[in-house]
Protein backbone atom coordinates (compact mmCIF):
# COMPACT_ATOMS: atom_id res chain seq x y z
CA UNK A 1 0.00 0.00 0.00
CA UNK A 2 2.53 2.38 1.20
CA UNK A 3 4.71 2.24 -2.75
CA UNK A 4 1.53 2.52 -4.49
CA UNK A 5 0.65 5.50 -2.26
CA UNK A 6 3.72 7.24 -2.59
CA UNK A 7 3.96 6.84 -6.56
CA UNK A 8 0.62 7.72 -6.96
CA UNK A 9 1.01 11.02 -4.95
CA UNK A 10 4.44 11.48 -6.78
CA UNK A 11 3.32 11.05 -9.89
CA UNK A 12 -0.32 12.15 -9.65
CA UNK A 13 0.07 14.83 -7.21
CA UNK A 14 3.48 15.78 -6.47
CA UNK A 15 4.10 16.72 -9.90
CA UNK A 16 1.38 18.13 -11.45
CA UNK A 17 1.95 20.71 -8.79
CA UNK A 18 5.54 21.67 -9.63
CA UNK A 19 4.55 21.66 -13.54
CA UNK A 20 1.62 24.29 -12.62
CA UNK A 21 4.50 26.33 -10.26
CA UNK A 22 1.93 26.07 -7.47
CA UNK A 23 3.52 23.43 -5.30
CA UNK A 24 5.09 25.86 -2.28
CA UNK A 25 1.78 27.40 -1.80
CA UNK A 26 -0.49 24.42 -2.07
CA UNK A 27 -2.20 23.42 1.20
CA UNK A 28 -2.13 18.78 1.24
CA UNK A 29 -5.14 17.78 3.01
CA UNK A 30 -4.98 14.01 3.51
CA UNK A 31 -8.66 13.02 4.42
CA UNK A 32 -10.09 9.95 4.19
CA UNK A 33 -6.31 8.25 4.56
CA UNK A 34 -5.71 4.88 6.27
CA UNK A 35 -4.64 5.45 9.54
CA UNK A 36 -1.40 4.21 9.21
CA UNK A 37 0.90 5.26 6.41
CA UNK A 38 4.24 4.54 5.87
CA UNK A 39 7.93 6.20 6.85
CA UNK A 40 8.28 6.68 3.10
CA UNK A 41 4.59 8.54 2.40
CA UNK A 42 5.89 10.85 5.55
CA UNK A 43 9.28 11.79 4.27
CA UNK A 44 7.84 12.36 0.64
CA UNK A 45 5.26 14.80 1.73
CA UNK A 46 8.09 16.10 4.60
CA UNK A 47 10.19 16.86 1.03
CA UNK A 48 7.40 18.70 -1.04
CA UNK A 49 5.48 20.39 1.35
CA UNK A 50 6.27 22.13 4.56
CA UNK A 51 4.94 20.91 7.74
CA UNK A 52 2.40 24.15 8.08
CA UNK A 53 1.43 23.13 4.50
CA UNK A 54 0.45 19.65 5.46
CA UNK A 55 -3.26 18.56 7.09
CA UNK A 56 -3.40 14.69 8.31
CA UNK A 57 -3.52 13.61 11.41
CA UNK A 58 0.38 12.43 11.13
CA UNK A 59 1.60 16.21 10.74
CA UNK A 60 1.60 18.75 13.38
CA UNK A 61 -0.77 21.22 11.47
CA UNK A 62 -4.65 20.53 12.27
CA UNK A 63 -7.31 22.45 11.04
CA UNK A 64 -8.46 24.37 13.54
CA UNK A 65 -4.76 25.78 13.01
CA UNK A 66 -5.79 27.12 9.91
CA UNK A 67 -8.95 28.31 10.94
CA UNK A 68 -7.78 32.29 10.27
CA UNK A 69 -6.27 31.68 7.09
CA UNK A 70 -9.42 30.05 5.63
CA UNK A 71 -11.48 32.51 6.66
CA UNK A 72 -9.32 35.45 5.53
CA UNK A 73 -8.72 34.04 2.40
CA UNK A 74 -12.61 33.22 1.77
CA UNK A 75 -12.96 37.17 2.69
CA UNK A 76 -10.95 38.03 -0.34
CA UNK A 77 -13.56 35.70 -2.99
CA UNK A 78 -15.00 37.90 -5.25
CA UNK A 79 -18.76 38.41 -4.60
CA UNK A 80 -19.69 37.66 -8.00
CA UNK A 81 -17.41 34.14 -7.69
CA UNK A 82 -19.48 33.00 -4.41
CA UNK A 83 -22.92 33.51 -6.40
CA UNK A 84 -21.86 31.99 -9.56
CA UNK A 85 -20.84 29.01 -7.24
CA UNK A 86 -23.48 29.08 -5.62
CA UNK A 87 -25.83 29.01 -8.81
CA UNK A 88 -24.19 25.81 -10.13
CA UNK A 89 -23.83 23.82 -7.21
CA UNK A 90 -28.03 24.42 -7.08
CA UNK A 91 -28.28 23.75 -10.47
CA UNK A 92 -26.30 20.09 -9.91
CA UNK A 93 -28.48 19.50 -6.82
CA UNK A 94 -31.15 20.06 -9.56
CA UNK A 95 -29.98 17.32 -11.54
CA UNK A 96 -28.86 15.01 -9.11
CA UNK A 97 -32.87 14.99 -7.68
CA UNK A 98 -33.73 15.24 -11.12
CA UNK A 99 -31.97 11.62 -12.12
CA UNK A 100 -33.07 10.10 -8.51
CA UNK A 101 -29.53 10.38 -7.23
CA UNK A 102 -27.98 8.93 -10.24
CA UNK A 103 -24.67 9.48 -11.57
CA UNK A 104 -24.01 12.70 -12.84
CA UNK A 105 -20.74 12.85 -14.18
CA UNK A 106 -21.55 13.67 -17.15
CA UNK A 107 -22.14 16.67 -16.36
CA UNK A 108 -19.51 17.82 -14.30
């Protein structure tokens, strides 16, 4: 498990990030992760992203640490980028009732 984790977040994750530029301010959440990952997963995120950078319940940084920065960086969304999100996520609740809870990929 622990190889197949780290290769997919190296190759899936880890670099997509560096080709974007975007990998020093990028924010891992791990959620949903087995609670035990390996030496090698640790070190590899250790490498690419600092500790303050890092949410799992193996790092240091918890959310509730971050609780200012979300909501400071929420405060600087556009207006206009909160209602049009808004707007589609109601119009995909739409559809999802629509198709009785269906699959709706196909739209996304």
């Amino acid at each position: 498990m622990s190889l197949r984790y780290s290769e997919l977040l190296q190759q899936r994750v880890i670099s997509v990030l560096q080709e974007r530029q975007c990998l020093q301010t990028t924010i891992f959440m791990q959620d949903g992760v087995t609670p035990l990952i390996g030496r090698q997963d640790k070190a590899l995120l250790s490498a690419n992203f600092s500790d303050n950078h890092i949410i799992s319940r193996h790092f240091r940084m918890t959310l509730p640490d971050l609780q200012a920065s979300i909501i400071r960086h929420v405060a600087e969304i556009p207006c206009e980028l909160l209602c049009a999100a808004i707007e589609k996520a109601i119009m995909r609740f739409q559809y999802v009732i629509d198709v009785n809870g269906a699959h709706i990929e196909q739209i996304l």
